[in-house]
PDB file of N, CA and C in Angstrom:
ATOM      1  N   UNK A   1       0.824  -1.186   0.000  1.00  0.00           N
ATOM      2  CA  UNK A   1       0.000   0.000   0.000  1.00  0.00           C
ATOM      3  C   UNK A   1       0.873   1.256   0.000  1.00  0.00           C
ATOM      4  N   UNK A   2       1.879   1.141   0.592  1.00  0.00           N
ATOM      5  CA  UNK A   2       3.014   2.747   0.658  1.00  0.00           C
ATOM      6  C   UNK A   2       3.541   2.406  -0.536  1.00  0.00           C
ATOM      7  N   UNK A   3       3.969   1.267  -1.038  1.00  0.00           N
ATOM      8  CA  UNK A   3       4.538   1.463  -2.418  1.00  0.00           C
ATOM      9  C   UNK A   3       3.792   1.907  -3.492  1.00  0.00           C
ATOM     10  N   UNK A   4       2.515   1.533  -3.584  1.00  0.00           N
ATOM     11  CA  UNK A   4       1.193   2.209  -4.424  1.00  0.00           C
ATOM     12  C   UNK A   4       1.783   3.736  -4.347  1.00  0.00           C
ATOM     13  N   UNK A   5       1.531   4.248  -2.702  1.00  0.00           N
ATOM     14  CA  UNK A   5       0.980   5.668  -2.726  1.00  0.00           C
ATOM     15  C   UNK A   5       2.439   6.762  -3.051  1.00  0.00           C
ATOM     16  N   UNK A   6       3.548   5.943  -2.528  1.00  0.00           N
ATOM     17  CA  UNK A   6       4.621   6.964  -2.527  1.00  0.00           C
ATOM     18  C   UNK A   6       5.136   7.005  -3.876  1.00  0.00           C
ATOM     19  N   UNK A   7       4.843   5.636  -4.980  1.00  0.00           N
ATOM     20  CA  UNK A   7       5.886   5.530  -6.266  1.00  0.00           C
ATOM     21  C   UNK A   7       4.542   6.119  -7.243  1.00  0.00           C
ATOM     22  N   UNK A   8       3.382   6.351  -6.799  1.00  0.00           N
ATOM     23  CA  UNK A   8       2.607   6.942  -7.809  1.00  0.00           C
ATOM     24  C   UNK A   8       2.533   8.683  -7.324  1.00  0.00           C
ATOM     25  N   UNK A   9       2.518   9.347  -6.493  1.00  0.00           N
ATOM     26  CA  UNK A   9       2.831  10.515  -5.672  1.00  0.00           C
ATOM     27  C   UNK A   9       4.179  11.081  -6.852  1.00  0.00           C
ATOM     28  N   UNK A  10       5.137  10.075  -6.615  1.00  0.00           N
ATOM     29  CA  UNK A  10       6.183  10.590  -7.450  1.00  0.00           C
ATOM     30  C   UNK A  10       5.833  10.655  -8.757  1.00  0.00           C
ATOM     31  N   UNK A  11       5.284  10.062  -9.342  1.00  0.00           N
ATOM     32  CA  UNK A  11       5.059   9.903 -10.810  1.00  0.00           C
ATOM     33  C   UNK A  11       4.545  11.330 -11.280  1.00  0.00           C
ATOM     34  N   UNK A  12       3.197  11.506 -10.231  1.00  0.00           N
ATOM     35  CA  UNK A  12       2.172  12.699 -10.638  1.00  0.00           C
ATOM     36  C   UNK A  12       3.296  13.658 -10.825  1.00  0.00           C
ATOM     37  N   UNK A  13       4.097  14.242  -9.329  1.00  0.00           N
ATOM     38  CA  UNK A  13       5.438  14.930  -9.402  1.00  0.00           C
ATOM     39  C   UNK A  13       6.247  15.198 -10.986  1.00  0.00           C
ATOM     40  N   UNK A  14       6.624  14.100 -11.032  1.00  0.00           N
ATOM     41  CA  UNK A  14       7.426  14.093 -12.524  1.00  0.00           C
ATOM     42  C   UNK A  14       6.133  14.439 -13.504  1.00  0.00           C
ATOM     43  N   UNK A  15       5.175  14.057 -13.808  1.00  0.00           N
ATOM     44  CA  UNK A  15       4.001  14.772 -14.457  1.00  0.00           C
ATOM     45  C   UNK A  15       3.927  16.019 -14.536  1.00  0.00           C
ATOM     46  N   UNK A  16       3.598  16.205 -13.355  1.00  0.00           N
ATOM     47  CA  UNK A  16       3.548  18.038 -13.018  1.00  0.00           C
ATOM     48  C   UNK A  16       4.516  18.988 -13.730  1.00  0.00           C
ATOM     49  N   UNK A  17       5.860  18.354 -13.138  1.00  0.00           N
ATOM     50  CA  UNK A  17       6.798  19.227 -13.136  1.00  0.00           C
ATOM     51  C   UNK A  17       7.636  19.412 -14.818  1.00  0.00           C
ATOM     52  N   UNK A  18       7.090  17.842 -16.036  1.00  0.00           N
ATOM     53  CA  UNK A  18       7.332  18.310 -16.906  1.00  0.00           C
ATOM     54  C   UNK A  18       6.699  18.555 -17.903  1.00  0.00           C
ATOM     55  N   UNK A  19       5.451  19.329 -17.586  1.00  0.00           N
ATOM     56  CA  UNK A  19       4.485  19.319 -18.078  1.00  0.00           C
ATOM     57  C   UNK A  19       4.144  20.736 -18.211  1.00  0.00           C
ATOM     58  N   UNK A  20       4.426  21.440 -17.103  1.00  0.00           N
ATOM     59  CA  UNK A  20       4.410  22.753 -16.740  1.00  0.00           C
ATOM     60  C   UNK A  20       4.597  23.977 -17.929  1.00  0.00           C
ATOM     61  N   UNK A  21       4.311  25.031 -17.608  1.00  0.00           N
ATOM     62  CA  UNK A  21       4.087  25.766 -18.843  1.00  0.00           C
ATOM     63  C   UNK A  21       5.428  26.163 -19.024  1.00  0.00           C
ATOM     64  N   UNK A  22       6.289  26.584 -18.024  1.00  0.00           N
ATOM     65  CA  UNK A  22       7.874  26.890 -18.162  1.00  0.00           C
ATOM     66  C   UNK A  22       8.924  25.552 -18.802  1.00  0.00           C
ATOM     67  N   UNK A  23       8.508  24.478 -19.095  1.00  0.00           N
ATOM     68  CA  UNK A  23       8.858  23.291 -19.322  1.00  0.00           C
ATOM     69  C   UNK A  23       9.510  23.043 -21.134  1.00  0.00           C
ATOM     70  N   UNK A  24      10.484  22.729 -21.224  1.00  0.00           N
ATOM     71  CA  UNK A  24      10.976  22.724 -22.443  1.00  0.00           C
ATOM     72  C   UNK A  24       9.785  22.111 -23.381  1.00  0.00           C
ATOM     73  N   UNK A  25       9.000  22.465 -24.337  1.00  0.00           N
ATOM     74  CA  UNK A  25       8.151  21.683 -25.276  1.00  0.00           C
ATOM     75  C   UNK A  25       8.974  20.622 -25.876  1.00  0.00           C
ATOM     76  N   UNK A  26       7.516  19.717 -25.806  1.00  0.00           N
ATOM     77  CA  UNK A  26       8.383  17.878 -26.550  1.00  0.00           C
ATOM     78  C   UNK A  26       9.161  17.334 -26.009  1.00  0.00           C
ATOM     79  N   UNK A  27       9.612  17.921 -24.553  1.00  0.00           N
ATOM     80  CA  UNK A  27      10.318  17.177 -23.460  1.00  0.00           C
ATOM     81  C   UNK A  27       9.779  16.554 -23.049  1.00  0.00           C
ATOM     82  N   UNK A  28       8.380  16.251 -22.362  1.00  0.00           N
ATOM     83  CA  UNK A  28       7.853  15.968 -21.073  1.00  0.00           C
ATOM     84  C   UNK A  28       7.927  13.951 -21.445  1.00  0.00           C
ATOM     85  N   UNK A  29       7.723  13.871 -22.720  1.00  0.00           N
ATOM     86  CA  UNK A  29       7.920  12.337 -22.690  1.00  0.00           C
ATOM     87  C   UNK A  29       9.229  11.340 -22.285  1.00  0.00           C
ATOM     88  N   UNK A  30      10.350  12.443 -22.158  1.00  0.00           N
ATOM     89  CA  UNK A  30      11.048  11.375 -21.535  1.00  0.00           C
ATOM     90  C   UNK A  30      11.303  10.751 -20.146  1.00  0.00           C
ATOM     91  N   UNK A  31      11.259  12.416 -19.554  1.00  0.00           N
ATOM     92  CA  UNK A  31      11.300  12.046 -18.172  1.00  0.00           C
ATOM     93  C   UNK A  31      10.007  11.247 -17.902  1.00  0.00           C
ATOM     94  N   UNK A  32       8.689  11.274 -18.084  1.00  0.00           N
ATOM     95  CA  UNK A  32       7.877  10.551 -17.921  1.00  0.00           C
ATOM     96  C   UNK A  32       7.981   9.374 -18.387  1.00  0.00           C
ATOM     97  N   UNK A  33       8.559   8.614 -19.055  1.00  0.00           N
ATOM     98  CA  UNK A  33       8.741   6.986 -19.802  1.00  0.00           C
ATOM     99  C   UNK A  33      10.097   6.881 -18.712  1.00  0.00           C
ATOM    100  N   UNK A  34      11.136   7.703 -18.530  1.00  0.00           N
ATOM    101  CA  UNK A  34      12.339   7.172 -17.643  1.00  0.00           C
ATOM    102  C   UNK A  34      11.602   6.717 -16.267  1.00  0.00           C
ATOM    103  N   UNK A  35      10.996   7.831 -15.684  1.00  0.00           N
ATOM    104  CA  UNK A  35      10.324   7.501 -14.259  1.00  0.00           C
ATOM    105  C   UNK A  35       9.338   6.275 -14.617  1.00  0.00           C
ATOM    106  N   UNK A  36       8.637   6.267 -15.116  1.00  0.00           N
ATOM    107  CA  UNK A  36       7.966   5.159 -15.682  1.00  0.00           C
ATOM    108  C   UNK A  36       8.251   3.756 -15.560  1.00  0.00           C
ATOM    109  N   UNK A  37       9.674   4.089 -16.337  1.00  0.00           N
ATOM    110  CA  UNK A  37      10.628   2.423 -16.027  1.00  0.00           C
ATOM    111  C   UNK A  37      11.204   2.049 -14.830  1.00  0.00           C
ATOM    112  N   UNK A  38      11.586   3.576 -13.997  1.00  0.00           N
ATOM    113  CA  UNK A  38      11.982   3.255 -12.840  1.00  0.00           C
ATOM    114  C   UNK A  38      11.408   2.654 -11.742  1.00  0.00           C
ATOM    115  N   UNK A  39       9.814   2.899 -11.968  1.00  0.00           N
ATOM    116  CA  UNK A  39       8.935   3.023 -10.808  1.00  0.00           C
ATOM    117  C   UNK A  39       9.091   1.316 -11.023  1.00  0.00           C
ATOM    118  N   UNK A  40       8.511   0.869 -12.029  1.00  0.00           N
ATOM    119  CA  UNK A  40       8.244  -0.407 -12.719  1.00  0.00           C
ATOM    120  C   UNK A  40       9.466  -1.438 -12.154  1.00  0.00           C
ATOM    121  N   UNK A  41      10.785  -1.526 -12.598  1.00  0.00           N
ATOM    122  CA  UNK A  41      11.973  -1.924 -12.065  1.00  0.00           C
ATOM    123  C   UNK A  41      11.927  -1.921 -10.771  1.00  0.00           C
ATOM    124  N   UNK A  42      12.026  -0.517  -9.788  1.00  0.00           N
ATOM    125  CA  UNK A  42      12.094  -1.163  -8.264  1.00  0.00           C
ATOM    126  C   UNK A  42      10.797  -1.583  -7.782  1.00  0.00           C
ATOM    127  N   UNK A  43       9.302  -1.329  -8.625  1.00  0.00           N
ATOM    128  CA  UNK A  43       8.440  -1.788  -7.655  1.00  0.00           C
ATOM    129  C   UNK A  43       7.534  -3.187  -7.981  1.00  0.00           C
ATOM    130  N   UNK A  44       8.074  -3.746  -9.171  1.00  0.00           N
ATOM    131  CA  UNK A  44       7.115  -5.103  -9.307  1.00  0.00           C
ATOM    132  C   UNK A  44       7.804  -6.305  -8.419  1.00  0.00           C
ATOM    133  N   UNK A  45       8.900  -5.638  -8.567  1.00  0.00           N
ATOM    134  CA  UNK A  45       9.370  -6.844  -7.217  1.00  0.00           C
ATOM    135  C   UNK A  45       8.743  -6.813  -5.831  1.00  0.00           C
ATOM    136  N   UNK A  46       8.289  -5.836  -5.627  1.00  0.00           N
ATOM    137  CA  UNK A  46       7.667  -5.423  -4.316  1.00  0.00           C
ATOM    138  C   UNK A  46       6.155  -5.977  -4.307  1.00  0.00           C
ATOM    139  N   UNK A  47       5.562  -5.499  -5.123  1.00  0.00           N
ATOM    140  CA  UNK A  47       4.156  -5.393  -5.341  1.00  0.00           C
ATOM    141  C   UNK A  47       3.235  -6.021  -6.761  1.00  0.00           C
ATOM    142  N   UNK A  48       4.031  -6.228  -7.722  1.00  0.00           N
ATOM    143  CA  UNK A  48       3.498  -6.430  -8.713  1.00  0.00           C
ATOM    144  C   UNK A  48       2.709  -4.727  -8.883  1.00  0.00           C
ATOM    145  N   UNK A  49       3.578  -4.024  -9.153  1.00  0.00           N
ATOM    146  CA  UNK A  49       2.678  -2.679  -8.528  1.00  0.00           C
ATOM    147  C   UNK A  49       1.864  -2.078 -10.042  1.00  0.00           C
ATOM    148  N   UNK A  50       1.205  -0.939  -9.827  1.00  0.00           N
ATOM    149  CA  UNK A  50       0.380  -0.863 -10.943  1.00  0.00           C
ATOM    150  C   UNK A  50       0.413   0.882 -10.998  1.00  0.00           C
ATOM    151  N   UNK A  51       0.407   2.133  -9.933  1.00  0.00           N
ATOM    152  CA  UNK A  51       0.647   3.458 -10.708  1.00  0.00           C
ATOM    153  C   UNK A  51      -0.665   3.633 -11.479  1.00  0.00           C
ATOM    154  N   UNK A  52      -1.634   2.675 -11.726  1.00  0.00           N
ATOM    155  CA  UNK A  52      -2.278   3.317 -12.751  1.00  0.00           C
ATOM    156  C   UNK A  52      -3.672   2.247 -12.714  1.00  0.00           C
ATOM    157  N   UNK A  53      -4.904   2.621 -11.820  1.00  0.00           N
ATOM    158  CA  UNK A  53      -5.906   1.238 -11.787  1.00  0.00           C
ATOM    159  C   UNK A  53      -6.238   1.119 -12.950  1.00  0.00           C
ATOM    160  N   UNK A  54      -6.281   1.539 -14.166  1.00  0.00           N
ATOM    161  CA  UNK A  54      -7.125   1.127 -15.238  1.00  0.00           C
ATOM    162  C   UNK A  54      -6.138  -0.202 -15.900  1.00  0.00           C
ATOM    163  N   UNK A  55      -4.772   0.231 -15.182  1.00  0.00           N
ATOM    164  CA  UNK A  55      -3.714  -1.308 -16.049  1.00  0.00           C
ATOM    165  C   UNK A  55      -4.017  -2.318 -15.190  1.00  0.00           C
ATOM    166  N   UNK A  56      -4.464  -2.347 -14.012  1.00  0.00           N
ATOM    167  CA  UNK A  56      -4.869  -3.283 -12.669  1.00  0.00           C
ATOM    168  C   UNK A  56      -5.952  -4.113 -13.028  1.00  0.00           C
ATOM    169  N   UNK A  57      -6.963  -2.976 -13.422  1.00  0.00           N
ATOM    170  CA  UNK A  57      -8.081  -3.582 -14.227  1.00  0.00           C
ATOM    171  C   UNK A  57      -8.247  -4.519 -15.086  1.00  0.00           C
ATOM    172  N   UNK A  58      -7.303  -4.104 -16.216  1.00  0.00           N
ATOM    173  CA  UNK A  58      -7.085  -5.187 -17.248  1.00  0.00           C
ATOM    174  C   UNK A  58      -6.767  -6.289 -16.934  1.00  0.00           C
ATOM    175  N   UNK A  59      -5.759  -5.923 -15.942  1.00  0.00           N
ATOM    176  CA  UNK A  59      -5.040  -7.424 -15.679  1.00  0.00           C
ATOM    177  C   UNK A  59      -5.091  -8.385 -14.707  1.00  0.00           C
ATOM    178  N   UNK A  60      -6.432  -7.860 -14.068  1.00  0.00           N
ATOM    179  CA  UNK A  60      -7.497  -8.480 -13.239  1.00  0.00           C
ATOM    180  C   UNK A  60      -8.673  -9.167 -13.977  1.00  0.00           C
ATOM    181  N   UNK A  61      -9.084  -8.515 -15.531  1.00  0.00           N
ATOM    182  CA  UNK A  61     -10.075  -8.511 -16.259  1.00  0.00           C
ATOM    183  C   UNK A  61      -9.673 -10.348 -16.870  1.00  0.00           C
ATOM    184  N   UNK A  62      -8.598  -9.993 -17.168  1.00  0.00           N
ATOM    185  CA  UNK A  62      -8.395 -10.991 -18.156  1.00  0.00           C
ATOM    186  C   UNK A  62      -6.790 -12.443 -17.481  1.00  0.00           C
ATOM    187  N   UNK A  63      -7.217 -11.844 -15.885  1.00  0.00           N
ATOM    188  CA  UNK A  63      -5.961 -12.467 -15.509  1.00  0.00           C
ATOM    189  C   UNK A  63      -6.514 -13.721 -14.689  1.00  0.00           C
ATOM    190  N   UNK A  64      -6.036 -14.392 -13.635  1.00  0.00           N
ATOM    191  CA  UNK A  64      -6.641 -15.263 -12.879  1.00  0.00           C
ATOM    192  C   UNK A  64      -7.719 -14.598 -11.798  1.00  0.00           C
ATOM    193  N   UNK A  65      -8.703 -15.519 -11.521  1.00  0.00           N
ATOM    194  CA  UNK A  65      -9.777 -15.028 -10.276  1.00  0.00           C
ATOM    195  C   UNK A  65      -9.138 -13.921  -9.446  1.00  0.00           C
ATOM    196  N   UNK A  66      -8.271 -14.959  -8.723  1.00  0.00           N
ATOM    197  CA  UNK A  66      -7.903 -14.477  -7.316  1.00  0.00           C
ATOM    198  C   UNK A  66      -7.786 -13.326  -7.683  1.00  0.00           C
ATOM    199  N   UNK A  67      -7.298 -12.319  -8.684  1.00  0.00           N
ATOM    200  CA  UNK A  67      -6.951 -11.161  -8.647  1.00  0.00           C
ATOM    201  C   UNK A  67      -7.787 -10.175  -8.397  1.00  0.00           C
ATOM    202  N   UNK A  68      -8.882 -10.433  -8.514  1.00  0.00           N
ATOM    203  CA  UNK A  68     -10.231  -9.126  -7.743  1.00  0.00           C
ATOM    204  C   UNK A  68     -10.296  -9.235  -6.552  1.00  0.00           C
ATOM    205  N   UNK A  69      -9.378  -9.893  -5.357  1.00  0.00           N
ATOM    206  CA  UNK A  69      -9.476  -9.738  -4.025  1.00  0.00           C
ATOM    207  C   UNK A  69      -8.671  -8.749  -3.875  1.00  0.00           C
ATOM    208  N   UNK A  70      -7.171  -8.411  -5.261  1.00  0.00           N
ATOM    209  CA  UNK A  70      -6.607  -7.530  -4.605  1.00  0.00           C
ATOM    210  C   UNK A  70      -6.528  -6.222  -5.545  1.00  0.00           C
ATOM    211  N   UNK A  71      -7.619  -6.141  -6.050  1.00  0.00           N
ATOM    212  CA  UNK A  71      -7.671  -4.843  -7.077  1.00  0.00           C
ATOM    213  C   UNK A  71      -8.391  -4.093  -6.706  1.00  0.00           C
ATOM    214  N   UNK A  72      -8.809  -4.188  -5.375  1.00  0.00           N
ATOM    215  CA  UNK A  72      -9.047  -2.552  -4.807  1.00  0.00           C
ATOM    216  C   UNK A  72      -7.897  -2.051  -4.269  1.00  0.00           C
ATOM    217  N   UNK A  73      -6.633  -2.065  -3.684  1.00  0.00           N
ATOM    218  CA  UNK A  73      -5.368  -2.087  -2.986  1.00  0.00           C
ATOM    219  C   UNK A  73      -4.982  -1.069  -4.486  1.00  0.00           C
ATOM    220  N   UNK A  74      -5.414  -1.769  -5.461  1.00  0.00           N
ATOM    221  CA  UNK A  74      -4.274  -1.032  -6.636  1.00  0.00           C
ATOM    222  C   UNK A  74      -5.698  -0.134  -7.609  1.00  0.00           C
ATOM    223  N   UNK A  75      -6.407   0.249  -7.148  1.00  0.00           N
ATOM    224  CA  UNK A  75      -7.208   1.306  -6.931  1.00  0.00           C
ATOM    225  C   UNK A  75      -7.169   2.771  -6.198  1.00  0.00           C
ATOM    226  N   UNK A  76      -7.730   1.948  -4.615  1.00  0.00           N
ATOM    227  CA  UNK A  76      -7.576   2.937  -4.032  1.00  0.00           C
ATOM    228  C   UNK A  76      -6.290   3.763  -3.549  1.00  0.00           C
ATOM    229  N   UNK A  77      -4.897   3.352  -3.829  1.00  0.00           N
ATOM    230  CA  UNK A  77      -3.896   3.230  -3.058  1.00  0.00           C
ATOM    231  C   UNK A  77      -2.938   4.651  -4.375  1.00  0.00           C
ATOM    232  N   UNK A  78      -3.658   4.526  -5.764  1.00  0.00           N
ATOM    233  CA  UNK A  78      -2.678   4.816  -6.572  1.00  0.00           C
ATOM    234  C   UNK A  78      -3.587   6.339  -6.914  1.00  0.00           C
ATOM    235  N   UNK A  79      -4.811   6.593  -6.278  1.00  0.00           N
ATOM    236  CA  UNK A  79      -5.338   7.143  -6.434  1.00  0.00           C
ATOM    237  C   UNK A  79      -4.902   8.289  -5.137  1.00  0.00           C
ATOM    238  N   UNK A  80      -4.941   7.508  -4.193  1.00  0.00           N
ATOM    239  CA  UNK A  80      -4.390   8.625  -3.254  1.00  0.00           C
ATOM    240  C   UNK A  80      -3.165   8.588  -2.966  1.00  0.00           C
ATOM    241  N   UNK A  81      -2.295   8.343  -3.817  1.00  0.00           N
ATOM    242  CA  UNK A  81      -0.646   9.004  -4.321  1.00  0.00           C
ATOM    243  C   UNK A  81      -0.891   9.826  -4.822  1.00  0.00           C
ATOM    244  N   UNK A  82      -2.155   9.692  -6.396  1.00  0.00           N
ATOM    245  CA  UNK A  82      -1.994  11.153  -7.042  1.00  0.00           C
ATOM    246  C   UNK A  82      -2.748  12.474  -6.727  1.00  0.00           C
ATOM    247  N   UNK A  83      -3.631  11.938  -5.194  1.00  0.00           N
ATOM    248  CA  UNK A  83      -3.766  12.845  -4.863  1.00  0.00           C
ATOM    249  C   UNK A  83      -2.805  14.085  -4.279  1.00  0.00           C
ATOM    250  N   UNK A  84      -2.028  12.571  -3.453  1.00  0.00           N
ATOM    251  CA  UNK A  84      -0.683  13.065  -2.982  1.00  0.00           C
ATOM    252  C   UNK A  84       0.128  14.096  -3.177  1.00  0.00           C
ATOM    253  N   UNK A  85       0.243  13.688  -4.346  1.00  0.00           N
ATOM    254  CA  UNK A  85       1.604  13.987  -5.285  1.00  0.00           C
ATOM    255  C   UNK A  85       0.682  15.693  -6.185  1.00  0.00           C
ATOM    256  N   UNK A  86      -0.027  16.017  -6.226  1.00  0.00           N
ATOM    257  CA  UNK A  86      -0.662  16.995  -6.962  1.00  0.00           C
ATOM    258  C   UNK A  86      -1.305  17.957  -5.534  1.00  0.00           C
ATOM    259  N   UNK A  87      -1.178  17.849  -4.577  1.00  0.00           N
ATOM    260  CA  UNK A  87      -1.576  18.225  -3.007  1.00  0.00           C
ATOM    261  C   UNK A  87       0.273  19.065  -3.053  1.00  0.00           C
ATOM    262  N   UNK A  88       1.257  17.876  -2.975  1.00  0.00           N
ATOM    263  CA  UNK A  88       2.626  18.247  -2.992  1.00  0.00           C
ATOM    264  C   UNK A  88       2.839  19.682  -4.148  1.00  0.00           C
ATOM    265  N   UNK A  89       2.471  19.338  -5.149  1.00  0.00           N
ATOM    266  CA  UNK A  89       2.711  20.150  -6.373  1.00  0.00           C
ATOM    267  C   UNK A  89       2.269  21.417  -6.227  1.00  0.00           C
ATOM    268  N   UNK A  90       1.321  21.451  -6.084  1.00  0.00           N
ATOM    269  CA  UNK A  90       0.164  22.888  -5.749  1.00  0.00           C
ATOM    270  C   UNK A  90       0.893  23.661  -4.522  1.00  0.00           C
ATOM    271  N   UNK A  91       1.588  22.622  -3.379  1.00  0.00           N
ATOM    272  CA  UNK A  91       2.063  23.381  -2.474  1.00  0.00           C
ATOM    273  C   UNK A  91       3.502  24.098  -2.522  1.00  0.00           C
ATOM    274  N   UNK A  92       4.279  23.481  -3.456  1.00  0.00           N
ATOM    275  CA  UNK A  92       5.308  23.730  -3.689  1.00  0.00           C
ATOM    276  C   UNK A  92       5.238  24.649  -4.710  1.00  0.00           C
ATOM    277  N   UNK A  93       4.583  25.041  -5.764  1.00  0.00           N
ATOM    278  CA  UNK A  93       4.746  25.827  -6.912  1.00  0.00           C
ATOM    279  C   UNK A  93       3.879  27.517  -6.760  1.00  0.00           C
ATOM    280  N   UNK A  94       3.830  28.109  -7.842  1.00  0.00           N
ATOM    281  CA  UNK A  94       2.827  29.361  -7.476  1.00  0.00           C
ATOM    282  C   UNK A  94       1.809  29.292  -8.639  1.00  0.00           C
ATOM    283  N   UNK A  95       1.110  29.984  -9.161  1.00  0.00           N
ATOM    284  CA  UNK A  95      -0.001  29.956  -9.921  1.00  0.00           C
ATOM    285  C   UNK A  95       0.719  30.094 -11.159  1.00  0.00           C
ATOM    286  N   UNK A  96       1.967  30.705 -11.216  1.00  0.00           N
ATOM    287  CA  UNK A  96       2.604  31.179 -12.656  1.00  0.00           C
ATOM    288  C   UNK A  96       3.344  29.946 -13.307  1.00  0.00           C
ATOM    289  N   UNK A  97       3.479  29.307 -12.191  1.00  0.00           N
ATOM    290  CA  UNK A  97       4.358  28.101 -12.829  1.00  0.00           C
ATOM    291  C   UNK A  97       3.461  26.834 -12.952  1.00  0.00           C
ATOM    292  N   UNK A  98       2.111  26.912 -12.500  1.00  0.00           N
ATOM    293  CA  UNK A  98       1.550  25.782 -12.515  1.00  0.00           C
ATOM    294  C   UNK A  98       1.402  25.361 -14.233  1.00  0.00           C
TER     295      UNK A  98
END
């Protein structure tokens, strides 16, 4: 559940921050695919983790049973990272840079 909330928190972060209007244009895809891989690399060992319920979904949809006992965990958990992580953003930035 902290790996849900803290490695998707970060993600939104890297979202935010290269996305932003001060933000080099046609940049924002890398750092987002690098963090992407990173999150992925340290956290499926942990969690089989997911960053994202609609990929949870799928792969609950079309995966074995058991997996809808634990696809609310990778719901609710990735949802309030990005609340997290966009709570973080808003607090750290000003209106000009959002």
């Amino acid at each position: 559940m902290i790996t849900e909330v803290v490695f998707t928190a970060l993600f939104i972060l890297v979202i935010a921050g290269t996305t932003r209007k001060s933000a080099i244009v046609g940049f924002a895809g890398i750092p987002i695919g690098l963090m992407l891989a990173l999150i992925h690399m340290v956290t499926i060992p942990i969690d089989n983790t997911s960053v994202n319920p609609a990929r949870s979904f799928s792969t609950v949809l079309f995966g074995p049973s058991w997996g809808w006992e634990q696809l609310w965990v990778f719901i609710v958990f990735p949802i309030i990272g990005g609340l997290i992580g966009a709570g973080i953003w808003r607090f750290v930035t000003t209106v000009e840079e959002g």
